[in-house]
N, C-alpha and C. Protein backbone atom coordinates (compact mmCIF):
# COMPACT_ATOMS: atom_id res chain seq x y z
N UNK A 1 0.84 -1.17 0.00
CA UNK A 1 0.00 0.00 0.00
C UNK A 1 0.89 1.24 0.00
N UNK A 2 0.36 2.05 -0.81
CA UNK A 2 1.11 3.61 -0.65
C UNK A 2 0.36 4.67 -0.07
N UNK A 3 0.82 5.37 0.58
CA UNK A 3 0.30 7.07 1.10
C UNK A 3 1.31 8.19 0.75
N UNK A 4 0.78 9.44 0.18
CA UNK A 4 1.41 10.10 -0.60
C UNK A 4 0.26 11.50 -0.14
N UNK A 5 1.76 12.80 0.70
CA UNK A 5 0.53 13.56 0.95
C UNK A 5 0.93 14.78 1.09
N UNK A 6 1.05 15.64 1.07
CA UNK A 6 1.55 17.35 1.12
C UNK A 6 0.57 17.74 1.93
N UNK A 7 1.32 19.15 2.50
CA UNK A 7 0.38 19.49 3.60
C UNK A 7 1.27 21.35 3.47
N UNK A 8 0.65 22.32 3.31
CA UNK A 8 1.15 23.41 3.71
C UNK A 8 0.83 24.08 4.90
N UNK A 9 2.02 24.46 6.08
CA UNK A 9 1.93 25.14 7.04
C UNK A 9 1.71 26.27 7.22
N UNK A 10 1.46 26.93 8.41
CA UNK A 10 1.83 28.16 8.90
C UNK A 10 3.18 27.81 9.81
N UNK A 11 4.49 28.63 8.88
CA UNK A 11 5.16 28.83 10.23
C UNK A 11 4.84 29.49 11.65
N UNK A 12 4.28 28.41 12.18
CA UNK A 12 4.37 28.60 13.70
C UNK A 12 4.02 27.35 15.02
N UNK A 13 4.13 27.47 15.84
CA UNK A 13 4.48 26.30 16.65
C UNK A 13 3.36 25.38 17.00
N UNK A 14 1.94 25.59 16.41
CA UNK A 14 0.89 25.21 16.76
C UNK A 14 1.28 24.19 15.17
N UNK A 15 1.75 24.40 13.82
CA UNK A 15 1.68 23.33 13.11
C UNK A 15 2.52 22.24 13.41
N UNK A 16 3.05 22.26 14.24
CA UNK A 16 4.05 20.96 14.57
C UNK A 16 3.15 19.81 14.98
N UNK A 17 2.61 19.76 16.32
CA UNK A 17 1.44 18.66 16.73
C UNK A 17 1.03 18.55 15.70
N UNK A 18 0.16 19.23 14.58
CA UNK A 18 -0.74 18.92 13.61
C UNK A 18 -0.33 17.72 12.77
N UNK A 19 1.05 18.51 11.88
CA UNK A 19 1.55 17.84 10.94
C UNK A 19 2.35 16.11 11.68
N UNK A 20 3.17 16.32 13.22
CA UNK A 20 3.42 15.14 13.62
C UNK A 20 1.91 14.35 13.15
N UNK A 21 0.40 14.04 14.08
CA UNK A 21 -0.39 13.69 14.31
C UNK A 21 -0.96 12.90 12.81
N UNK A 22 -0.67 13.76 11.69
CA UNK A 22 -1.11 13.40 10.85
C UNK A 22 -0.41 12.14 10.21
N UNK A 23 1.39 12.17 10.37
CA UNK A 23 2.40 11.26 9.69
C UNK A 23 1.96 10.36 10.70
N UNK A 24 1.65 10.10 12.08
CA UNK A 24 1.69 9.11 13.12
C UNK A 24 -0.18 8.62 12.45
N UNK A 25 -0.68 9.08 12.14
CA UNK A 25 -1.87 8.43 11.50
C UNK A 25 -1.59 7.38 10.23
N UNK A 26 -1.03 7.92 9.92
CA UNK A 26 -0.90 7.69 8.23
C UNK A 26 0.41 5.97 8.60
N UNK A 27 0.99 6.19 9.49
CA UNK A 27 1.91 5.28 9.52
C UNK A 27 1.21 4.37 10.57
N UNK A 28 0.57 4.34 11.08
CA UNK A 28 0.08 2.91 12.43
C UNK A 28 -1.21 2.89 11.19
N UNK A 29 -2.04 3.44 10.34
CA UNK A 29 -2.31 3.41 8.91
C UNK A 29 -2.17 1.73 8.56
N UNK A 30 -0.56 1.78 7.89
CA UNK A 30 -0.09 1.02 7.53
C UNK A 30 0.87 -0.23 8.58
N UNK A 31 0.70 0.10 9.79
CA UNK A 31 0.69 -0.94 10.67
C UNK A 31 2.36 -1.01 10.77
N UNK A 32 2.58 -0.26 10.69
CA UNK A 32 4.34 0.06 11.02
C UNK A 32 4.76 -0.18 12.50
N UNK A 33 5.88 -0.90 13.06
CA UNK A 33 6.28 -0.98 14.41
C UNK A 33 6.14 0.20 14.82
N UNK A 34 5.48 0.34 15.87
CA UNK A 34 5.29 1.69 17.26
C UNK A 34 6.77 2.30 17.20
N UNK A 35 7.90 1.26 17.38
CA UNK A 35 8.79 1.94 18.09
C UNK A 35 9.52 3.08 16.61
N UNK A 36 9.18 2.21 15.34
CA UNK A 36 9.52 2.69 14.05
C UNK A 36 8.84 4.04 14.02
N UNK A 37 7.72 4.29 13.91
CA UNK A 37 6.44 5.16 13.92
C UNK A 37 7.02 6.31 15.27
N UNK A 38 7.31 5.91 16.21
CA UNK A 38 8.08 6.53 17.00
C UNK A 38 9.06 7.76 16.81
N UNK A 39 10.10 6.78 16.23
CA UNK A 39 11.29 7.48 15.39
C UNK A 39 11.35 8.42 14.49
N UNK A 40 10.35 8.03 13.75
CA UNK A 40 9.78 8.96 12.34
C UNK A 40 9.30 10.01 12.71
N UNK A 41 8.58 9.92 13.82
CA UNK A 41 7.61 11.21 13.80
C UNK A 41 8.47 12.15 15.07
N UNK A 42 9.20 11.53 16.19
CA UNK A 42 10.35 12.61 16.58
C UNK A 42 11.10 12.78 15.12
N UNK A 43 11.87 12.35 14.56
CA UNK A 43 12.85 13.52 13.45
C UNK A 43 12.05 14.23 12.82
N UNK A 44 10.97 14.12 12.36
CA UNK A 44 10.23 15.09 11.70
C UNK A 44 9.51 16.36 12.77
N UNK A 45 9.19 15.80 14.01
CA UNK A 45 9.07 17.14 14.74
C UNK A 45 10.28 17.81 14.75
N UNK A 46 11.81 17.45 14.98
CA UNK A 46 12.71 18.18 14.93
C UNK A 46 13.17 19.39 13.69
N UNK A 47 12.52 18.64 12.23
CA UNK A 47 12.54 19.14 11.15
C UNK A 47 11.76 20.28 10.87
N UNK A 48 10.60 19.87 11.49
CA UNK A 48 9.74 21.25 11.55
C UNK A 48 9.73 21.97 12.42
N UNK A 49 10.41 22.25 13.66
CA UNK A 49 11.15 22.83 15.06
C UNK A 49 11.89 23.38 14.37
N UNK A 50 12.98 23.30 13.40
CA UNK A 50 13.81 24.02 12.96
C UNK A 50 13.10 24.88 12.23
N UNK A 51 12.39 24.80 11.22
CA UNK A 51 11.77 24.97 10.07
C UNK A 51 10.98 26.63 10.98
N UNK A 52 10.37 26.39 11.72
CA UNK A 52 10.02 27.45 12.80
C UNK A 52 10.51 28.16 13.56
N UNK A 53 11.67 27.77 14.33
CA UNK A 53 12.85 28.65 14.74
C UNK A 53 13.80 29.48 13.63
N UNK A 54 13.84 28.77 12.58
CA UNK A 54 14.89 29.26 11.64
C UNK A 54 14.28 29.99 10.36
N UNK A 55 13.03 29.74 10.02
CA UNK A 55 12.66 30.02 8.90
C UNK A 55 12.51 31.48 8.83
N UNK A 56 12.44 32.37 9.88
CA UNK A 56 12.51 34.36 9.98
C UNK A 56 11.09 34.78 9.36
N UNK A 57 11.01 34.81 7.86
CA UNK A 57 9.75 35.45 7.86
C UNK A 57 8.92 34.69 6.81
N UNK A 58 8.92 34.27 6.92
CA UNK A 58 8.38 32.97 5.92
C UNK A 58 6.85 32.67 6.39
N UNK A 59 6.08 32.70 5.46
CA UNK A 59 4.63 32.70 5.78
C UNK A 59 3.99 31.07 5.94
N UNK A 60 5.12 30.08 5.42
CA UNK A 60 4.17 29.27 5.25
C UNK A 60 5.84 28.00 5.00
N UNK A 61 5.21 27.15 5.21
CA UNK A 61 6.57 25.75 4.96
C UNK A 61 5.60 24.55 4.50
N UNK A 62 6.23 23.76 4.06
CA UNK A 62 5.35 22.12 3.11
C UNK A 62 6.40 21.15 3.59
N UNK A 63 5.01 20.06 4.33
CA UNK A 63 5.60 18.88 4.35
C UNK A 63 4.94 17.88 3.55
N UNK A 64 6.09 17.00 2.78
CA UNK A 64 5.82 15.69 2.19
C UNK A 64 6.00 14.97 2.70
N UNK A 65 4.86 13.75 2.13
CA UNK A 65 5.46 12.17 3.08
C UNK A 65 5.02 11.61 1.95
N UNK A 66 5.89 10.57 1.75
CA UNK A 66 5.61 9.72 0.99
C UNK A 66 5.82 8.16 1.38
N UNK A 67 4.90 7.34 2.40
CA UNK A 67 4.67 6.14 2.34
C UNK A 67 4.78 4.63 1.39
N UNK A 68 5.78 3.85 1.68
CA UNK A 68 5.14 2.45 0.76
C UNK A 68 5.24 1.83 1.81
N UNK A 69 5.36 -0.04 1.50
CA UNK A 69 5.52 -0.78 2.22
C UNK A 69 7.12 -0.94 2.53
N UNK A 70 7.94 -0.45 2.28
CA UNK A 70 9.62 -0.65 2.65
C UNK A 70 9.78 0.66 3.45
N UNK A 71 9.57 1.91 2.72
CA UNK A 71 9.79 3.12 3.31
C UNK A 71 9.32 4.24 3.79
N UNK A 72 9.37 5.42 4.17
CA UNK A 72 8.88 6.20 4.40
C UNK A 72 9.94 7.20 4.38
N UNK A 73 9.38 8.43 3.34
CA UNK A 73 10.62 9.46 2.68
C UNK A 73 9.54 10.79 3.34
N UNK A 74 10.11 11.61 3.86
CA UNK A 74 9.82 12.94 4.18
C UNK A 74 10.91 13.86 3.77
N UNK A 75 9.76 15.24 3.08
CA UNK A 75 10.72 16.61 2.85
C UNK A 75 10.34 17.41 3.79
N UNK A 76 10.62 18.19 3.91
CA UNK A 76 10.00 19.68 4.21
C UNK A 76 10.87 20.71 3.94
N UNK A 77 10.09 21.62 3.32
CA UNK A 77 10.48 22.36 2.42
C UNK A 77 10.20 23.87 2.92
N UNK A 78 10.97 24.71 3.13
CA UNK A 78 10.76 26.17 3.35
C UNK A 78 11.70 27.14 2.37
N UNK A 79 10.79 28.45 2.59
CA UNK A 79 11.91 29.15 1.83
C UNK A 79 12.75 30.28 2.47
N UNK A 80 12.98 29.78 3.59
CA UNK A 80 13.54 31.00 4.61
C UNK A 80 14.74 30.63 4.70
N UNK A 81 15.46 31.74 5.74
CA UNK A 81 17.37 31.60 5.20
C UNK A 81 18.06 30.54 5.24
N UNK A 82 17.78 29.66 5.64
CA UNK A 82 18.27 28.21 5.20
C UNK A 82 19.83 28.69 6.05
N UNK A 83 20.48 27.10 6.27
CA UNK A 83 21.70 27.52 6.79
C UNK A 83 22.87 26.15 6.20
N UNK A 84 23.71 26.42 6.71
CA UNK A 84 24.51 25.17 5.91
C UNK A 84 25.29 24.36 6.84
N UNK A 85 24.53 23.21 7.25
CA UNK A 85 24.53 22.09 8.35
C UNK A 85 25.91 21.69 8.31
N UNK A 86 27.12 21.95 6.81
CA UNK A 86 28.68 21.69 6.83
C UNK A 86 29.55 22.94 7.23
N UNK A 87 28.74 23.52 7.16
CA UNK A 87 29.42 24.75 7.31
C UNK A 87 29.67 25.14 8.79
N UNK A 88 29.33 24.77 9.34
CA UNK A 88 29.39 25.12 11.07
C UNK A 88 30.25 23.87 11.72
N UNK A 89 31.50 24.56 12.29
CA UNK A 89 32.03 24.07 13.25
C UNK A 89 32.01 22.54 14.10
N UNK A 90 32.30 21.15 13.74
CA UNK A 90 31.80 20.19 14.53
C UNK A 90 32.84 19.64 15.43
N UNK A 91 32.53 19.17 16.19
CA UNK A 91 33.07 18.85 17.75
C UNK A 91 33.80 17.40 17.01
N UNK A 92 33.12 16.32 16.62
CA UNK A 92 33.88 15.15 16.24
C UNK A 92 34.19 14.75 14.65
N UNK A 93 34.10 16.10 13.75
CA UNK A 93 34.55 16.15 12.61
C UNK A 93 33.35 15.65 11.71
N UNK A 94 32.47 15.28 12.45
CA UNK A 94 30.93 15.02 11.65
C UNK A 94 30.06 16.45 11.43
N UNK A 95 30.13 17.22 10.00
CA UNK A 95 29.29 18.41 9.67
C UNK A 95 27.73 18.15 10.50
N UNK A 96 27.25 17.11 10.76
CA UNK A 96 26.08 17.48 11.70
C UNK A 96 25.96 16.85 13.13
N UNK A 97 26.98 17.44 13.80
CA UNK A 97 27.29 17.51 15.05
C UNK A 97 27.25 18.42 15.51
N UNK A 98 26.56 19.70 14.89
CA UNK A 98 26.62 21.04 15.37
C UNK A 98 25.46 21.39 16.33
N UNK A 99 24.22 20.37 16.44
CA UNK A 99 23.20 21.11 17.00
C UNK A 99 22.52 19.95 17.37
N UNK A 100 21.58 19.64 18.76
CA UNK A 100 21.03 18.63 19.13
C UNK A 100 19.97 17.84 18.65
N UNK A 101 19.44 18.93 17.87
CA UNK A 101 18.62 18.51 16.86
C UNK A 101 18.70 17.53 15.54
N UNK A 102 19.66 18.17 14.78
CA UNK A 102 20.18 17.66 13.61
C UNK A 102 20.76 16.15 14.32
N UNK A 103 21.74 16.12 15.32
CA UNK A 103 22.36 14.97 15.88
C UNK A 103 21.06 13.98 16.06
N UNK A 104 20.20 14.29 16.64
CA UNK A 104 18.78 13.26 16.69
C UNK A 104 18.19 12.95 15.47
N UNK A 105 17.94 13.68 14.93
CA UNK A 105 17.56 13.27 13.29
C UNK A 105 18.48 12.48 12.62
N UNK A 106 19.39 12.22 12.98
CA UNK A 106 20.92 11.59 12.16
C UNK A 106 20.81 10.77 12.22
N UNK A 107 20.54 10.65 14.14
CA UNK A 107 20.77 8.90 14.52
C UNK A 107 19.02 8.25 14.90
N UNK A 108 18.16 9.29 14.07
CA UNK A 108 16.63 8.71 14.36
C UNK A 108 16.32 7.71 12.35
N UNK A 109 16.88 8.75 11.76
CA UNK A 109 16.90 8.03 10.40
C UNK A 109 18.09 7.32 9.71
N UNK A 110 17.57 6.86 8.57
CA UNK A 110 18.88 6.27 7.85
C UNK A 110 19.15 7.19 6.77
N UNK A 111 18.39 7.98 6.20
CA UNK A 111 19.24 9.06 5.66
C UNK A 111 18.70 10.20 5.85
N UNK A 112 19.32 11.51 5.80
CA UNK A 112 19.24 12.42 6.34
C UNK A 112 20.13 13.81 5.30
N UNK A 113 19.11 14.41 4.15
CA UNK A 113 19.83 15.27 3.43
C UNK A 113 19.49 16.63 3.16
N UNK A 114 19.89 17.42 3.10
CA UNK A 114 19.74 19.20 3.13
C UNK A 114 20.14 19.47 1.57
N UNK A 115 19.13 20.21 1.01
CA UNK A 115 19.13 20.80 -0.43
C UNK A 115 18.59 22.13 -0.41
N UNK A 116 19.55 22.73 -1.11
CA UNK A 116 19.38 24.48 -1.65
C UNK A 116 18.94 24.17 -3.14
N UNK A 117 17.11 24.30 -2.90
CA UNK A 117 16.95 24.12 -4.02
C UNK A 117 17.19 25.28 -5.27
N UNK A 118 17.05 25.13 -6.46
CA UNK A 118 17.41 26.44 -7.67
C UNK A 118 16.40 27.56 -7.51
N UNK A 119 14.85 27.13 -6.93
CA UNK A 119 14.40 28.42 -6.44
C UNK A 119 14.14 29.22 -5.24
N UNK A 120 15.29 28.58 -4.46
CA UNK A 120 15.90 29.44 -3.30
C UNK A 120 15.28 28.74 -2.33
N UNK A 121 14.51 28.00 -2.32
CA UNK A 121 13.98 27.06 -1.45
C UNK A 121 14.73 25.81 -0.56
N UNK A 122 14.26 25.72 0.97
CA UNK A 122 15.44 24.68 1.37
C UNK A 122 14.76 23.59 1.66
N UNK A 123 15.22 22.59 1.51
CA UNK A 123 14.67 20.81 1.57
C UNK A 123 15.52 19.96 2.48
N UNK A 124 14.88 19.62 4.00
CA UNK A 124 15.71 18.21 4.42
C UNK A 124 14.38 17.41 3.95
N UNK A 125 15.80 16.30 3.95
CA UNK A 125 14.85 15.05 3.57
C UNK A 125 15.12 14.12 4.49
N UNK A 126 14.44 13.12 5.15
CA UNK A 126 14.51 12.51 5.67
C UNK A 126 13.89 10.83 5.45
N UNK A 127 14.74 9.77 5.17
CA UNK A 127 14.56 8.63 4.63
C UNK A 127 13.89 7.76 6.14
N UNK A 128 13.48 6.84 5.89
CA UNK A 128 13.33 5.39 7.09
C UNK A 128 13.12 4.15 6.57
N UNK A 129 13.34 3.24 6.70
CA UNK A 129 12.80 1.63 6.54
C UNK A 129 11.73 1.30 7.40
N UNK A 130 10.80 0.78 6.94
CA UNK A 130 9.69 0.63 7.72
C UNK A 130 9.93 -0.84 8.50
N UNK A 131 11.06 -1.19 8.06
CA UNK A 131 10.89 -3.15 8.27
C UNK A 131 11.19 -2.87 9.82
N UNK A 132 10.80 -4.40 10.52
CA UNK A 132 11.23 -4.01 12.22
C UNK A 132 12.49 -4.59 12.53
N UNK A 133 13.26 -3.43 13.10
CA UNK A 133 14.70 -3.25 13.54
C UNK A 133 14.41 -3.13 15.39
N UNK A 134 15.40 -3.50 15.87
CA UNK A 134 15.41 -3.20 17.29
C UNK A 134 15.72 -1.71 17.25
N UNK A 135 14.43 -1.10 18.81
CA UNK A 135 14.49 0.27 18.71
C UNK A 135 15.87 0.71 18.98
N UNK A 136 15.71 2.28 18.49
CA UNK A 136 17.32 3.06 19.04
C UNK A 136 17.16 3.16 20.58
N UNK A 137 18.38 2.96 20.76
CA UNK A 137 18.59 3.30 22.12
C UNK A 137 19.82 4.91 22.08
N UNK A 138 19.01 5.72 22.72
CA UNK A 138 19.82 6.67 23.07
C UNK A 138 20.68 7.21 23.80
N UNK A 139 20.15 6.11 24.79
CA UNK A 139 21.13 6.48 26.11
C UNK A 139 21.15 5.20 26.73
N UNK A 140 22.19 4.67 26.89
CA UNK A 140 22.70 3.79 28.04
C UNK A 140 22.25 3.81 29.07
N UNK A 141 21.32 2.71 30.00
CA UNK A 141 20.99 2.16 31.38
C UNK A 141 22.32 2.41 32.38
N UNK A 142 22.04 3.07 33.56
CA UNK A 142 22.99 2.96 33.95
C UNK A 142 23.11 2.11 35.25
């Protein structure tokens, strides 16, 4: 089965719940592991957390999802100043080690990419496998 869906925001902090609520529908939907469905929908709140902190004056941001049975691909797309995730300073020589955010999205998906698109527009994308993997663990039991 596929789900395939765009959604345009208001930058501001009330579309975050929305747009999470809707990908966490769309994915227990298709009967995806909790802990998978989990994962997906924290990096994408992080994506659109940025998208709202960073975007300055931007009236409006778009999220895609695009669902099958292997994957689940998310954009979101704004056109505000965009920044350059290599370009900043990293602590262990990894370009997205710069911010707690980006670091969670890194290690919440399997791929994870930033595009300056040609009409000035900026795109992370964010990949997942839907198959069931043992959840991430983030932090060590102590």
């Amino acid at each position: 089965m596929d789900i395939a869906f765009t959604v345009r925001l208001p930058v501001d902090t009330d579309s975050v719940p929305f747009v999470r609520r809707l990908c966490r529908l769309a994915l227990e939907h298709l009967h995806v592991p909790q802990h998978v469905v989990d994962e997906i929908v924290l990096a994408l709140t992080e994506a659109c957390a940025n998208v709202v902190q960073h975007a300055g004056d931007s009236a409006e941001y778009e999220v895609q999802v695009r669902l099958d049975d292997a994957v689940c691909r998310i954009s979101v797309v704004d056109d505000g100043a965009g920044f350059d995730p290599g370009g900043r300073p990293a602590i262990d020589g990894s370009p997205l080690e710069t911010g707690g955010g980006l670091t969670l999205m890194q290690a919440l998906v399997d791929r994870l990419d930033f595009h300056h698109e040609s009409d000035g527009r900026h795109r992370v994308t964010l990949e997942k496998r839907l198959d069931a993997h043992p959840p991430l663990r983030l932090v060590d039991p102590v």
